[in-house]
PDB file of N, CA and C in Angstrom:
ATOM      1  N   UNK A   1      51.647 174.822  21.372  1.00  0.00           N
ATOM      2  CA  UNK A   1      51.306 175.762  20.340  1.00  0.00           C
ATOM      3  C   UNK A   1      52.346 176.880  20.383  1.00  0.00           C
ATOM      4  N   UNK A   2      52.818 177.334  19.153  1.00  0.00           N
ATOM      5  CA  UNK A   2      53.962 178.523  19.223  1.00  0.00           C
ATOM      6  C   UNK A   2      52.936 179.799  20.091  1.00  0.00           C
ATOM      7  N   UNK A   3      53.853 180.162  20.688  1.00  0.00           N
ATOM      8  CA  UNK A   3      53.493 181.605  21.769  1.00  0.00           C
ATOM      9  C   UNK A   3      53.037 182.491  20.991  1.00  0.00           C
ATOM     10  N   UNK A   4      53.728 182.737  19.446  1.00  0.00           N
ATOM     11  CA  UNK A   4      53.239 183.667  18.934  1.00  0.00           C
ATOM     12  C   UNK A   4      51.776 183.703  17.736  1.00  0.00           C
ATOM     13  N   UNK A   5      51.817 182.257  17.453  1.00  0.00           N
ATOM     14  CA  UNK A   5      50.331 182.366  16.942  1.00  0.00           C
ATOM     15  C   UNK A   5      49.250 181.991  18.478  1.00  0.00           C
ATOM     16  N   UNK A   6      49.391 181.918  19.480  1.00  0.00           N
ATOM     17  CA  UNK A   6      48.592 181.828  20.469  1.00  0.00           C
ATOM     18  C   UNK A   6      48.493 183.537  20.873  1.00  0.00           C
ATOM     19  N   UNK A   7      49.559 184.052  21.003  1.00  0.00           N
ATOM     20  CA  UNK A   7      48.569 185.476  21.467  1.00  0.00           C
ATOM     21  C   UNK A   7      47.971 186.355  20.144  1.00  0.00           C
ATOM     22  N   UNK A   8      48.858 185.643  18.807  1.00  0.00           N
ATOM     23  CA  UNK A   8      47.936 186.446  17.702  1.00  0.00           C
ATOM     24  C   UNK A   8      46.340 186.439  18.072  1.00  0.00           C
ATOM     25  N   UNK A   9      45.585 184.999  17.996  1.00  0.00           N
ATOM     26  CA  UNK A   9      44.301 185.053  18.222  1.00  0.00           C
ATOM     27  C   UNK A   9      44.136 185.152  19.195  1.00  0.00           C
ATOM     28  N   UNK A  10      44.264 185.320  20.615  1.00  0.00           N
ATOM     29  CA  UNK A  10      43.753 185.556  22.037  1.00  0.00           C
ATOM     30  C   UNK A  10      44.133 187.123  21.852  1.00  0.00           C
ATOM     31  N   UNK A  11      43.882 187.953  20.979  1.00  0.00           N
ATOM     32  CA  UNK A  11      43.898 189.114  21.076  1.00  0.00           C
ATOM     33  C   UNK A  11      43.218 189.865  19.981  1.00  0.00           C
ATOM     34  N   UNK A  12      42.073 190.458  19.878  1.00  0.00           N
ATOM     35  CA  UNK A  12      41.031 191.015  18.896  1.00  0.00           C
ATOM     36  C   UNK A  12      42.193 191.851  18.300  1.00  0.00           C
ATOM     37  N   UNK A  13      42.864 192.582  18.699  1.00  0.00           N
ATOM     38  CA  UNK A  13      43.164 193.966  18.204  1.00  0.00           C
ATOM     39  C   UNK A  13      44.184 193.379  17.134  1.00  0.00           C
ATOM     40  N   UNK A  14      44.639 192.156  16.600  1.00  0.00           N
ATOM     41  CA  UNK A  14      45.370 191.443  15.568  1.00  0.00           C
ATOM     42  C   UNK A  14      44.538 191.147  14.531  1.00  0.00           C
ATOM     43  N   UNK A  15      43.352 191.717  14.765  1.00  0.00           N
ATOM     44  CA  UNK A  15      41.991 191.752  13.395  1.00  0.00           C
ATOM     45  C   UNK A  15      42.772 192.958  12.592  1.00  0.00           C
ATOM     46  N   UNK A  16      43.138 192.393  11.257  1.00  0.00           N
ATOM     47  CA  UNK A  16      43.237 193.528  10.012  1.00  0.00           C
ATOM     48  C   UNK A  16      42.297 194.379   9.875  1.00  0.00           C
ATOM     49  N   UNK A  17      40.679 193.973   9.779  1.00  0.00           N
ATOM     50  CA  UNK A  17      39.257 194.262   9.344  1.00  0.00           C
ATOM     51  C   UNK A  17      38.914 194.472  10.404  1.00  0.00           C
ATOM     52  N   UNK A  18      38.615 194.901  11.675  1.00  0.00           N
ATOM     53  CA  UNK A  18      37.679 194.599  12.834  1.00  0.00           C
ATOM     54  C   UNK A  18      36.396 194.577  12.116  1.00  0.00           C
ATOM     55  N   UNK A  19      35.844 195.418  11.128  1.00  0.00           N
ATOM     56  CA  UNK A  19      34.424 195.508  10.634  1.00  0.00           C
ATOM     57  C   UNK A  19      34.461 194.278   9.641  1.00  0.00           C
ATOM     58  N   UNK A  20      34.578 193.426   9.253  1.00  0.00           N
ATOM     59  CA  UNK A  20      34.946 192.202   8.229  1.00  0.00           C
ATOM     60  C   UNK A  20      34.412 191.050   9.421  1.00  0.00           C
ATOM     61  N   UNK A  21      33.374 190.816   8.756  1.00  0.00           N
ATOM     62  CA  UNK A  21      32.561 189.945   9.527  1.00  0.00           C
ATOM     63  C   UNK A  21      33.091 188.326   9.871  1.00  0.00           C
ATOM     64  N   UNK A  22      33.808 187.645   8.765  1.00  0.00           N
ATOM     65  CA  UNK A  22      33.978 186.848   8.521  1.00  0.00           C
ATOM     66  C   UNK A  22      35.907 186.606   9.013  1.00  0.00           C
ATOM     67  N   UNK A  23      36.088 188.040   9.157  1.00  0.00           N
ATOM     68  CA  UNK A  23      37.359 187.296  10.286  1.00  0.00           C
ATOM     69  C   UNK A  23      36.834 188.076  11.636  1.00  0.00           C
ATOM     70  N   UNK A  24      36.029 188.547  12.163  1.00  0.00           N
ATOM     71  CA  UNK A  24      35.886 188.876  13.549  1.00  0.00           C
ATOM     72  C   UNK A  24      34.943 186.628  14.007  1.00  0.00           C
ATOM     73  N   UNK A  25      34.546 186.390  13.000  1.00  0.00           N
ATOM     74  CA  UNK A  25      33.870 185.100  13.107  1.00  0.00           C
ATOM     75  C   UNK A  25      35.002 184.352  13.741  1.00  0.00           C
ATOM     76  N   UNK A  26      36.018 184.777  12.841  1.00  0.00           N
ATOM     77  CA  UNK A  26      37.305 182.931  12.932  1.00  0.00           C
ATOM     78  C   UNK A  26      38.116 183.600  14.384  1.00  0.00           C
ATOM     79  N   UNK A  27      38.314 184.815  14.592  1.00  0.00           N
ATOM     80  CA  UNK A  27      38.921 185.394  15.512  1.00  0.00           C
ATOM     81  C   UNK A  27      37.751 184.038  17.080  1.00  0.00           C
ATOM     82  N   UNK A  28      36.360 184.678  16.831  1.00  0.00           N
ATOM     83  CA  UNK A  28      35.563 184.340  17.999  1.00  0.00           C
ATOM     84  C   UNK A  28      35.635 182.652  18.152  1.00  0.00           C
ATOM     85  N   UNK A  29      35.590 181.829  17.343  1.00  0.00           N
ATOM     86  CA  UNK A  29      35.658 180.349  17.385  1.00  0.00           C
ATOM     87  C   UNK A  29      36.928 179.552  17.941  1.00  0.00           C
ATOM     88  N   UNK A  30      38.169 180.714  17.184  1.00  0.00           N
ATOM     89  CA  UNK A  30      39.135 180.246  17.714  1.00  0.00           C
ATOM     90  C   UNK A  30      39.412 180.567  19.113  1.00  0.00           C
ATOM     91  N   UNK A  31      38.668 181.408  19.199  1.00  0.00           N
ATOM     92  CA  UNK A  31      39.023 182.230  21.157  1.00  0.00           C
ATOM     93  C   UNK A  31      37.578 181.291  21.918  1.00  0.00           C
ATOM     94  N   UNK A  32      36.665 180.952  21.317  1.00  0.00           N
ATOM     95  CA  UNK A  32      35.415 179.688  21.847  1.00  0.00           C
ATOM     96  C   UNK A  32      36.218 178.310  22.132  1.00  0.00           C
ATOM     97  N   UNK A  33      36.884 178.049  20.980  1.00  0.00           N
ATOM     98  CA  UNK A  33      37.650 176.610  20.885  1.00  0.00           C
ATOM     99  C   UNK A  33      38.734 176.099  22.123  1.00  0.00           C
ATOM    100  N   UNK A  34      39.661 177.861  22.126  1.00  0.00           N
ATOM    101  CA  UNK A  34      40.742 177.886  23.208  1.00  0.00           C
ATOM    102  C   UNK A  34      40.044 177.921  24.217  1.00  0.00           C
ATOM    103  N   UNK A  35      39.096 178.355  25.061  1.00  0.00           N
ATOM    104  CA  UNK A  35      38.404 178.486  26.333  1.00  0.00           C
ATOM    105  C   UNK A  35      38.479 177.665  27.060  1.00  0.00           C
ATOM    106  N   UNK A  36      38.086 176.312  26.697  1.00  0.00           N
ATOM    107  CA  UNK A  36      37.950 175.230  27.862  1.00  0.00           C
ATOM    108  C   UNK A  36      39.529 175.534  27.932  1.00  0.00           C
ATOM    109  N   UNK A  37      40.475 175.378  27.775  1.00  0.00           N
ATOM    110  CA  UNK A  37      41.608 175.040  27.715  1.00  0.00           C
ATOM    111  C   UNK A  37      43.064 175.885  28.511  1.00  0.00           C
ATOM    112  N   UNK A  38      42.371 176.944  28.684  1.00  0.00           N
ATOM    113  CA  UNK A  38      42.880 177.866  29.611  1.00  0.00           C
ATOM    114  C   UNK A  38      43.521 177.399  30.487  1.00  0.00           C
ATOM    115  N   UNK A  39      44.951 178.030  30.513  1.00  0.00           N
ATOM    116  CA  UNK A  39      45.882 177.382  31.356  1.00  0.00           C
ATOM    117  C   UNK A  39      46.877 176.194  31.746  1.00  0.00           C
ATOM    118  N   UNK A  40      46.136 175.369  30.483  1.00  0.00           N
ATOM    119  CA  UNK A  40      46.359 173.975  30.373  1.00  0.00           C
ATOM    120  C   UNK A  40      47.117 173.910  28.985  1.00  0.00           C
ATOM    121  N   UNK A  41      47.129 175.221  28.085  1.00  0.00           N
ATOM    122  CA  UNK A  41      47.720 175.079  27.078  1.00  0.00           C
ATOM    123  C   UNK A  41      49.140 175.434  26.877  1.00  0.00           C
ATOM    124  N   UNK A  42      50.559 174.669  26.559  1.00  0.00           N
ATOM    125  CA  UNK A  42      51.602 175.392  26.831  1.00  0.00           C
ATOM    126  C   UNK A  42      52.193 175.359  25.280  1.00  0.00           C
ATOM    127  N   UNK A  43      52.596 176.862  25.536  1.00  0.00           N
ATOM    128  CA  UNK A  43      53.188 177.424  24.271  1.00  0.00           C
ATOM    129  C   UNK A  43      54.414 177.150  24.239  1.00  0.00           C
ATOM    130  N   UNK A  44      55.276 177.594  23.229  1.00  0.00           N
ATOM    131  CA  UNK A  44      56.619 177.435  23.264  1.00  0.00           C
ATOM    132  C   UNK A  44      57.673 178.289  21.953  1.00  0.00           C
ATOM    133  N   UNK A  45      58.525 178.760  21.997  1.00  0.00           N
ATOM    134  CA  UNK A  45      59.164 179.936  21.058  1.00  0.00           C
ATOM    135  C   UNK A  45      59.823 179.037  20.156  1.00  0.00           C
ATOM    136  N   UNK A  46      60.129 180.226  19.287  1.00  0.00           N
ATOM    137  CA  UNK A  46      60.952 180.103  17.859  1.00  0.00           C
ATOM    138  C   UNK A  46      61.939 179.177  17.890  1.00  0.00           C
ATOM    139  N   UNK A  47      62.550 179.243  19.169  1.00  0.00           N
ATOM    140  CA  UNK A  47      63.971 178.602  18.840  1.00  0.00           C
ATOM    141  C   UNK A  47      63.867 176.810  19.593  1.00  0.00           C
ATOM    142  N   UNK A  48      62.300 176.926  20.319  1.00  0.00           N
ATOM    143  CA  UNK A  48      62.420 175.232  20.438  1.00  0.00           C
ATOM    144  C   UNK A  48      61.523 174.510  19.553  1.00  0.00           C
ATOM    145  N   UNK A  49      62.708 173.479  18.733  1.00  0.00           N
ATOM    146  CA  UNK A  49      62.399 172.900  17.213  1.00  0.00           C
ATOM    147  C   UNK A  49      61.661 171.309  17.501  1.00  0.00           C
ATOM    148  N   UNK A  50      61.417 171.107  18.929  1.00  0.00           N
ATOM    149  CA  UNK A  50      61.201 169.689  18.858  1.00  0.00           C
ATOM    150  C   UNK A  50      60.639 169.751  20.391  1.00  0.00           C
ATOM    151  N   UNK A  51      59.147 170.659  21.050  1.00  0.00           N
ATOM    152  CA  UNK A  51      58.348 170.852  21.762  1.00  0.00           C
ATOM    153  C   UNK A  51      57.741 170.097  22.479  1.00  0.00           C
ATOM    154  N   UNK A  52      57.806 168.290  21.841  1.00  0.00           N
ATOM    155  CA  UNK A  52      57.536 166.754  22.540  1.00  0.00           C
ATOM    156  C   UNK A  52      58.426 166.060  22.393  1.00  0.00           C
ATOM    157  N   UNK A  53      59.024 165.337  22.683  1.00  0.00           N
ATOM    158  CA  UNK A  53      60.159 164.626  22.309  1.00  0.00           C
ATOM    159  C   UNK A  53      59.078 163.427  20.888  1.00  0.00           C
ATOM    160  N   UNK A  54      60.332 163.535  20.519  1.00  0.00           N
ATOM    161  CA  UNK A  54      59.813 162.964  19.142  1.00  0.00           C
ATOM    162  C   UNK A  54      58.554 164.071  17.824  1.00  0.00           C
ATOM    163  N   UNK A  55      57.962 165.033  18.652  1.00  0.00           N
ATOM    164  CA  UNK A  55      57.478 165.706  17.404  1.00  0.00           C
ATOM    165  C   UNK A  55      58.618 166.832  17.254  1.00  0.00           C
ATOM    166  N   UNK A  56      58.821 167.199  16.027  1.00  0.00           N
ATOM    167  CA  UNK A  56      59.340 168.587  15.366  1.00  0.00           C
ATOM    168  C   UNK A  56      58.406 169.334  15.056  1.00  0.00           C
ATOM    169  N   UNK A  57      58.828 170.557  16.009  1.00  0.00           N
ATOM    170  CA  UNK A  57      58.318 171.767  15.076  1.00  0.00           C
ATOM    171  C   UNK A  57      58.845 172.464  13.950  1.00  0.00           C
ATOM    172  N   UNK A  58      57.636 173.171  12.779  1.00  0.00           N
ATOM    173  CA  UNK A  58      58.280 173.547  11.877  1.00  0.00           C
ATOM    174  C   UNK A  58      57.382 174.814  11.633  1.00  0.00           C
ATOM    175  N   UNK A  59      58.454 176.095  11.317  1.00  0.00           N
ATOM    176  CA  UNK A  59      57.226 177.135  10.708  1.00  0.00           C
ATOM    177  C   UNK A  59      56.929 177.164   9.732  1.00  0.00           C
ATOM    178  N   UNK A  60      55.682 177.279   9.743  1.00  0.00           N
ATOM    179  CA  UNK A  60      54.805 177.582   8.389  1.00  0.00           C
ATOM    180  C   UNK A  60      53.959 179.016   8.173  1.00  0.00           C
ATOM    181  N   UNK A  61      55.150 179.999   7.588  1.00  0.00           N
ATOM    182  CA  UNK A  61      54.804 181.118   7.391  1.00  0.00           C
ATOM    183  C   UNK A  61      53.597 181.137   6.839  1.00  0.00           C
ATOM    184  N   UNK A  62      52.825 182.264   6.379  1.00  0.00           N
ATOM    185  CA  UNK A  62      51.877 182.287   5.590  1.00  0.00           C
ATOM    186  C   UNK A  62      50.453 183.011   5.929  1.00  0.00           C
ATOM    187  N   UNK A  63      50.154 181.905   6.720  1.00  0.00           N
ATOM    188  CA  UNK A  63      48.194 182.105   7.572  1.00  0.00           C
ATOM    189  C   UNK A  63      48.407 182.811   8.708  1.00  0.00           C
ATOM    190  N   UNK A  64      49.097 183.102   9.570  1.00  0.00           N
ATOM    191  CA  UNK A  64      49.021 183.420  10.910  1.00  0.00           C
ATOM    192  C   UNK A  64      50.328 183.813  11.425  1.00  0.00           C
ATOM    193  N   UNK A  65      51.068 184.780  12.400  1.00  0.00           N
ATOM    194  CA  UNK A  65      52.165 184.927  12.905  1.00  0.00           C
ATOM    195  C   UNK A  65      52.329 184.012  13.670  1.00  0.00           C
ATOM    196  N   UNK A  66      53.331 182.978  13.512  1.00  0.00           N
ATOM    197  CA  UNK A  66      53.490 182.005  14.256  1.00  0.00           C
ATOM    198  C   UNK A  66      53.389 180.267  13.726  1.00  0.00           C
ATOM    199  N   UNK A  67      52.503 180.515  12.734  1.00  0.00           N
ATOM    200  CA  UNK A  67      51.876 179.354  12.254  1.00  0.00           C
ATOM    201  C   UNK A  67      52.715 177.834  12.180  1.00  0.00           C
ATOM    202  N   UNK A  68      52.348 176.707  12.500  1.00  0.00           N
ATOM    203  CA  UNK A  68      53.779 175.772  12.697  1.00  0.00           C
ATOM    204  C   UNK A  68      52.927 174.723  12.247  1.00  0.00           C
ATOM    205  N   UNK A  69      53.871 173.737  11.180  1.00  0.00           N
ATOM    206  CA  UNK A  69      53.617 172.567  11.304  1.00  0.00           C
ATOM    207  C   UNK A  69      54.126 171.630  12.001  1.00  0.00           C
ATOM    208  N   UNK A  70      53.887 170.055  12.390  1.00  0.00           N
ATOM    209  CA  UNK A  70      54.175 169.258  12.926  1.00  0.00           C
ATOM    210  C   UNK A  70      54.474 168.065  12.700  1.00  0.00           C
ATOM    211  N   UNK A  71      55.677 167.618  12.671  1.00  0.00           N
ATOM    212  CA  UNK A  71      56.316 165.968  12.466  1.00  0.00           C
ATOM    213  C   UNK A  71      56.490 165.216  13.366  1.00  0.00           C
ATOM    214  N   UNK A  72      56.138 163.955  13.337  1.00  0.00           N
ATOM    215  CA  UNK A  72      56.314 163.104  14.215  1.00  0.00           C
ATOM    216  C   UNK A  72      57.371 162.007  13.484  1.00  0.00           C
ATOM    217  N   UNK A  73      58.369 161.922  13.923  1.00  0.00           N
ATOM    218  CA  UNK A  73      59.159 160.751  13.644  1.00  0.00           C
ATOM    219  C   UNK A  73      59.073 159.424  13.644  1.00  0.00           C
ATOM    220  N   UNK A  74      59.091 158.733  12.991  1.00  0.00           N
ATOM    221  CA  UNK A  74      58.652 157.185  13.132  1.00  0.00           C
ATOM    222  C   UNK A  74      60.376 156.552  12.886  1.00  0.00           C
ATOM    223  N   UNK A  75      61.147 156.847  12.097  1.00  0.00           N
ATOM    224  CA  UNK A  75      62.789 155.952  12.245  1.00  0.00           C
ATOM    225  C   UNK A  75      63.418 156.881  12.036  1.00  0.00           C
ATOM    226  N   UNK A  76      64.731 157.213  12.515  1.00  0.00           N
ATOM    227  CA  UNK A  76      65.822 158.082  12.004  1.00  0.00           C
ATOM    228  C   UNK A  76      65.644 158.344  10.912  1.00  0.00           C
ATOM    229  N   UNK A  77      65.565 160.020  10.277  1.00  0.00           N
ATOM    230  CA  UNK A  77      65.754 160.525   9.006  1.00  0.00           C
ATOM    231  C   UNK A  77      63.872 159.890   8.376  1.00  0.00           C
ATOM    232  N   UNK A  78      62.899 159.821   8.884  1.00  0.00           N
ATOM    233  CA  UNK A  78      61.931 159.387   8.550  1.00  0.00           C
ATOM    234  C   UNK A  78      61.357 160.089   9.688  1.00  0.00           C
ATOM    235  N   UNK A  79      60.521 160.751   8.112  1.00  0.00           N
ATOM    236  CA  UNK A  79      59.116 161.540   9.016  1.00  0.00           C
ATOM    237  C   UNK A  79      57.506 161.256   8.346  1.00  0.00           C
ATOM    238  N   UNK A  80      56.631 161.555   9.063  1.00  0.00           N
ATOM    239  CA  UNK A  80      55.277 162.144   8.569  1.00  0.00           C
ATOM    240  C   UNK A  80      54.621 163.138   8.534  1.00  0.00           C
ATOM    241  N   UNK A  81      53.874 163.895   7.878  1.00  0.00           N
ATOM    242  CA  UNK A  81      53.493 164.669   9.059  1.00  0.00           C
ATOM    243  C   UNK A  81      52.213 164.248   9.990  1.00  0.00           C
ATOM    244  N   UNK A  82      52.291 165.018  10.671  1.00  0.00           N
ATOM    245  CA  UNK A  82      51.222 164.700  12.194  1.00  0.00           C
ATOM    246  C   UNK A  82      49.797 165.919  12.043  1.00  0.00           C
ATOM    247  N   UNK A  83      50.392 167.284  12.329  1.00  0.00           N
ATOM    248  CA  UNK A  83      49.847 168.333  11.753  1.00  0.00           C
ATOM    249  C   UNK A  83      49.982 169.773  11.366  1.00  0.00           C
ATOM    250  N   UNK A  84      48.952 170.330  11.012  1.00  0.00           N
ATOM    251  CA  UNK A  84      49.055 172.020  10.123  1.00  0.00           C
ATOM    252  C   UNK A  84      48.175 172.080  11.037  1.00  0.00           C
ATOM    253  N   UNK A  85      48.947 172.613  12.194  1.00  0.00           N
ATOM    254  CA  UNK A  85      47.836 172.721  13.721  1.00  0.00           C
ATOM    255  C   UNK A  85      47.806 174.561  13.409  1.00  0.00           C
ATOM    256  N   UNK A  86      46.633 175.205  13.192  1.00  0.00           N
ATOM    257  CA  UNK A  86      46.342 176.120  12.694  1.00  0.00           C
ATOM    258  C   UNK A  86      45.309 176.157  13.813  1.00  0.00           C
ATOM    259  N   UNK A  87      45.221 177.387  14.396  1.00  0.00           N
ATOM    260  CA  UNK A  87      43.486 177.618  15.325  1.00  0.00           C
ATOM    261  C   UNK A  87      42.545 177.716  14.316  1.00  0.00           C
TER     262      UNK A  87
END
């Protein structure tokens, strides 16, 4: 997961609204979801474009600081995508 949409949500104080019920919600699910996972999750920066061998990372500005989609290669110059791994 990019480093920087991982500490966006592992950190309340990146709430626009803190009083806005409905993102203190997505803030808590996504920090419920990450829990088991602690420690076991490894992030990785801007400038590494290909985080598994064979998937590409790609940013996907927009929803979140950090936000990335994901390709998995199946033949040279041939992709799919894999996912819009979003918390």
């Amino acid at each position: 997961m990019r480093d920087t949409e991982y500490e966006y949500w592992m950190d309340d104080r990146n709430m626009k609204d803190p009083s806005n019920e409905i993102e203190q919600v997505s803030f808590q699910m996504v920090q419920t979801a990450m829990a088991p996972y602690e420690g076991l999750i490894r992030t990785f920066g801007r400038d590494e474009k290909e985080p598994i061998s064979g998937i590409q990372a790609s940013e996907a500005p927009g929803l979140t600081p950090g936000h990335t989609a994901y390709f998995k290669y199946r033949e040279k110059n041939d992709r799919g995508i894999v996912s819009d791994c979003g918390a």
